[in-house]
Protein backbone atom coordinates (compact mmCIF):
# COMPACT_ATOMS: atom_id res chain seq x y z
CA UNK A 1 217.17 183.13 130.59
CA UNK A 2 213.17 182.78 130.53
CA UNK A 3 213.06 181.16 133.99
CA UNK A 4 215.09 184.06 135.63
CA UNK A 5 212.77 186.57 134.01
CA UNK A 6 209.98 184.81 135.34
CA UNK A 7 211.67 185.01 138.51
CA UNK A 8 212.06 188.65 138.26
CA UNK A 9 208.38 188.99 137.05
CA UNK A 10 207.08 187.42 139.89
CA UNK A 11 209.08 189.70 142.45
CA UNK A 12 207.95 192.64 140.59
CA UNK A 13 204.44 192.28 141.07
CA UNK A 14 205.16 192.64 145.37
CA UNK A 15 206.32 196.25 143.97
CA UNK A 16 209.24 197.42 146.75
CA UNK A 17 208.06 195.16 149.67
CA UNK A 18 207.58 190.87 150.41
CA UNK A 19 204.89 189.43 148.65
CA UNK A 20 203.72 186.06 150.80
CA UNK A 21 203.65 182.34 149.52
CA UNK A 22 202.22 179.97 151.88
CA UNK A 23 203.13 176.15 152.01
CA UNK A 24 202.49 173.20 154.07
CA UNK A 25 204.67 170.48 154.92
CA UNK A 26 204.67 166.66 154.70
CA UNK A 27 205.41 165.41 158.02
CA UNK A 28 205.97 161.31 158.07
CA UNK A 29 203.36 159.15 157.98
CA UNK A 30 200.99 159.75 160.56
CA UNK A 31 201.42 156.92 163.17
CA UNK A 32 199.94 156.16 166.26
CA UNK A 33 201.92 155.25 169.59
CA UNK A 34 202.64 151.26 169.60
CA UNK A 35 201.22 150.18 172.88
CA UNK A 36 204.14 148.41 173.54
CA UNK A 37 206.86 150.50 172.16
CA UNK A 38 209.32 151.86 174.10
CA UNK A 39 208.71 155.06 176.39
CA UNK A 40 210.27 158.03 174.91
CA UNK A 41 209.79 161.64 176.60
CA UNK A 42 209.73 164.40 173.65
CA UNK A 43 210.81 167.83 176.04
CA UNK A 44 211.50 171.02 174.40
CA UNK A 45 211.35 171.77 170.93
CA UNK A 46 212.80 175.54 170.18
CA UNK A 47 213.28 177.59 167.53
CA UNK A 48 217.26 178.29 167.57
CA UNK A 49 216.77 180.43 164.63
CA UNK A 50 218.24 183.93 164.01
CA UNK A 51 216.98 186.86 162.12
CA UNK A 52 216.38 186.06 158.21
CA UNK A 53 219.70 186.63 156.49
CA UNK A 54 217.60 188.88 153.59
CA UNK A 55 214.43 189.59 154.94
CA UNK A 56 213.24 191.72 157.58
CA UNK A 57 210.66 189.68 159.76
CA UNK A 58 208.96 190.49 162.94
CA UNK A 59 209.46 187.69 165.41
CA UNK A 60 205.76 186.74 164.71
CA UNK A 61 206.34 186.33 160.75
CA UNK A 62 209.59 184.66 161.97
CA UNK A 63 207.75 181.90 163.78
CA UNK A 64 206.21 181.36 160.72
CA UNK A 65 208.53 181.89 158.11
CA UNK A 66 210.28 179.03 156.29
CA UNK A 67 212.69 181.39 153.62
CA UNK A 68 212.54 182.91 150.39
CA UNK A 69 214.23 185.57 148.18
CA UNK A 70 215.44 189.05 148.37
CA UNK A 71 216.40 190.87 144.96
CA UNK A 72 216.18 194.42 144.29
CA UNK A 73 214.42 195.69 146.91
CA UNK A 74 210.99 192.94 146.02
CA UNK A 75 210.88 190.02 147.57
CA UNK A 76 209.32 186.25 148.30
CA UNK A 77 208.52 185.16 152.14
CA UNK A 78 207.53 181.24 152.16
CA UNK A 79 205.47 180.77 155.53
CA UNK A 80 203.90 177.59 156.92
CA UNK A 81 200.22 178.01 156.32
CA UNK A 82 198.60 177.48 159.39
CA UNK A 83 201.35 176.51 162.07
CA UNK A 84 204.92 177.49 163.52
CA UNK A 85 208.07 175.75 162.68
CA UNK A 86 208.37 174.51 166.26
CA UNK A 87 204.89 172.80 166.05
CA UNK A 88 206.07 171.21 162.49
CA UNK A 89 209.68 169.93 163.73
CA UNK A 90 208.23 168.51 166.81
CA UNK A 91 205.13 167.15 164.57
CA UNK A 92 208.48 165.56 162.11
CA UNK A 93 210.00 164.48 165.11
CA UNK A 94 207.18 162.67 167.06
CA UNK A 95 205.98 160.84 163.53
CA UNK A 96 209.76 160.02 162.92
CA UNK A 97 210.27 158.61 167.04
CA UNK A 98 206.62 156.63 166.24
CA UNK A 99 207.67 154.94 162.95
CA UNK A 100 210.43 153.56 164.65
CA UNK A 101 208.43 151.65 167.24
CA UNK A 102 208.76 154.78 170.39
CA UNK A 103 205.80 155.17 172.30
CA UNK A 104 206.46 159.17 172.21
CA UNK A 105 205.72 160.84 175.57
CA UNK A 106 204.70 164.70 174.65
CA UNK A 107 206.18 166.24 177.55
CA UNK A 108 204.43 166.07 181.07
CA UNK A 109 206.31 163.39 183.39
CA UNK A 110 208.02 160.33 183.03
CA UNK A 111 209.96 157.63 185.11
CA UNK A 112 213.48 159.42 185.96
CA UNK A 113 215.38 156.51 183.61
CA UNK A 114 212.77 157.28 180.89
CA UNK A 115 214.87 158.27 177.43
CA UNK A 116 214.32 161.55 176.86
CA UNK A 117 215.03 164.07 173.73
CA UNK A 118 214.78 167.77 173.18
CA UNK A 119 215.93 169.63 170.38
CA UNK A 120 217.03 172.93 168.97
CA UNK A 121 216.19 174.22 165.45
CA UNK A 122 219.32 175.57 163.74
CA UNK A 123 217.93 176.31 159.92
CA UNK A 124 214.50 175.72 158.30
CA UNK A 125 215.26 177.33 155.24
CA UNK A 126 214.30 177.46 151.42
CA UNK A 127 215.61 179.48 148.80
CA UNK A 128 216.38 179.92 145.32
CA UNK A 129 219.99 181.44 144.82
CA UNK A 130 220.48 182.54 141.18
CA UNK A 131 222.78 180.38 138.99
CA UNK A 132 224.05 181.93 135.70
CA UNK A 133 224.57 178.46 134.14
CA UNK A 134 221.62 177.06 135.45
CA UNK A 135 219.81 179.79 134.12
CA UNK A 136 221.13 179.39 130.63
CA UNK A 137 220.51 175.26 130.51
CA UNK A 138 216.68 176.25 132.55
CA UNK A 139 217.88 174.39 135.38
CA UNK A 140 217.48 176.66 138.02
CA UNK A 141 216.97 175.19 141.55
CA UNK A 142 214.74 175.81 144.70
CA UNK A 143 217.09 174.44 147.61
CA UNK A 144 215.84 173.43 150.86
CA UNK A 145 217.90 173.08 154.71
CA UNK A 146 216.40 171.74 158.05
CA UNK A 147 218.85 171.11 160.61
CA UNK A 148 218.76 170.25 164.82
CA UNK A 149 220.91 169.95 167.67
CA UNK A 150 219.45 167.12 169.12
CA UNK A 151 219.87 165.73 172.97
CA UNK A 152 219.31 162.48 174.35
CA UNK A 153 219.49 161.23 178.15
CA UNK A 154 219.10 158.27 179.07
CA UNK A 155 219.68 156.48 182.61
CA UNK A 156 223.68 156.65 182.19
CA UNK A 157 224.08 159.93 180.59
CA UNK A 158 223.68 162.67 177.60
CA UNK A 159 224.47 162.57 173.99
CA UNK A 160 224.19 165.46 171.65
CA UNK A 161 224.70 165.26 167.61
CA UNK A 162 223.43 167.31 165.31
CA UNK A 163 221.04 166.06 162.49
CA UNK A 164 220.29 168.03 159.12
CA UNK A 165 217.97 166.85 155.50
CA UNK A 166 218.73 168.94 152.62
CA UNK A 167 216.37 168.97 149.10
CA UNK A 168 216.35 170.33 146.60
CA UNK A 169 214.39 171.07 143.05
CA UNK A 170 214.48 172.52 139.72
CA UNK A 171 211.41 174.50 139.12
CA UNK A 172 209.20 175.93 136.24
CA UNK A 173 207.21 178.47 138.51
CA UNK A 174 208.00 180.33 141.59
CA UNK A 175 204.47 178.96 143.38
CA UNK A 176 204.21 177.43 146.33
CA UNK A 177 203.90 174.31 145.19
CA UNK A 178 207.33 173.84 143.73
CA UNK A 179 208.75 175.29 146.92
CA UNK A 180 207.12 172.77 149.22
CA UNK A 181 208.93 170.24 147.15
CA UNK A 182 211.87 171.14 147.78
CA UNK A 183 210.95 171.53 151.83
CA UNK A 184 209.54 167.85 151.42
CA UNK A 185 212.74 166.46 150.54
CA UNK A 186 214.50 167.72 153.32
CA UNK A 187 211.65 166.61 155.58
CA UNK A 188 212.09 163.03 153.90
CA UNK A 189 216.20 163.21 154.15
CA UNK A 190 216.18 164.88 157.68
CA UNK A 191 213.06 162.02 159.11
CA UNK A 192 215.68 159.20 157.19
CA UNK A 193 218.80 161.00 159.33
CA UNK A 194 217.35 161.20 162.22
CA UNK A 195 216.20 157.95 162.92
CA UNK A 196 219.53 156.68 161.74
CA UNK A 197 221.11 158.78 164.70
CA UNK A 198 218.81 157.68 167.11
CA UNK A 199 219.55 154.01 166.46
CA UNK A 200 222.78 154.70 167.47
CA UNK A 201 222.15 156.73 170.20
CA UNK A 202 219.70 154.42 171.80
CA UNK A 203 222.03 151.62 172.12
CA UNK A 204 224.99 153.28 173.81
């Protein structure tokens, strides 16, 4: 049970309020537009989220906020260090539209049969439910969700489909690092997703 104490530890040093973790995310590889790629207009990105299911956020720390725990009155809020979610999933998206070959259009105009995309953030979420057998075999896992609804239009009509990246990862230390791992590997599944649906999507 040493990891779960160590869990416990941690959230007892925030005494009876949120102690803060701050992480940064790995968006895709940076890429630049491909001067001949094909136009793409990025439109609205927008945080779809509810309230925290444990913790009590304003809507500031909300725009912020990326999950955490909630046990016995302490508790762990994982923000994004320096940025919102909405910036980071439409920084994910652009990078993921550019290493596909899209010249990505960030907002502004565009030619009325231009494709276009928008999106709506359902879940950017990290946690670390307790497991008693993963406790006892020190197994214990930081899980991580991002998920979209996701609109395209193109000159004959709309499609909408939902796209989601899950990760996950067993951890020695509740630190930042170890929960940005996690986060990473949904970034990694949900880029990976994404462009598979939009391969599909741009040929219908």
């Amino acid at each position: 049970m040493r990891k779960e104490w160590m869990v416990v530890a941690v959230l007892a040093l925030a005494g009876c309020g949120v102690q803060r973790q701050n992480v940064r995310l790995s968006v895709p590889s940076p890429q630049v537009n491909q001067p001949n790629g094909k136009p793409i207009l990025l439109g609205d990105v927008t945080d779809a989220r509810g309230p925290h299911a444990d913790l009590k956020l304003s809507d500031k720390e909300r725009a912020r906020n990326v999950g955490g725990v909630m046990r016995g009155g302490s508790g762990i809020a994982v923000d994004l260090t320096d940025t919102t979610v909405t910036d980071e999933v439409r920084q994910i998206i652009t990078q993921s539209l550019r290493g596909m070959g899209y010249k990505v259009i960030d907002g502004g105009e565009a030619p009325a049969n231009t494709l276009r995309i928008a999106a709506n953030i359902t879940k950017v979420d990290v946690t670390m439910p307790f497991n008693f057998f993963r406790a006892m075999s020190y197994s214990q896992k930081m899980i991580a969700d991002i998920a979209t609804s996701v609109t395209v239009t193109n000159g004959v009509g709309t499609q909408s489909f939902n796209v989601s990246g899950h990760g996950e990862n067993i951890y020695q230390r509740v630190i930042p690092e170890n929960w940005e791992t996690a986060l990473n590997r949904a970034v990694a599944d949900y880029t990976k997703k994404l462009q598979e649906a939009m391969v599909i999507a741009d040929r219908e």
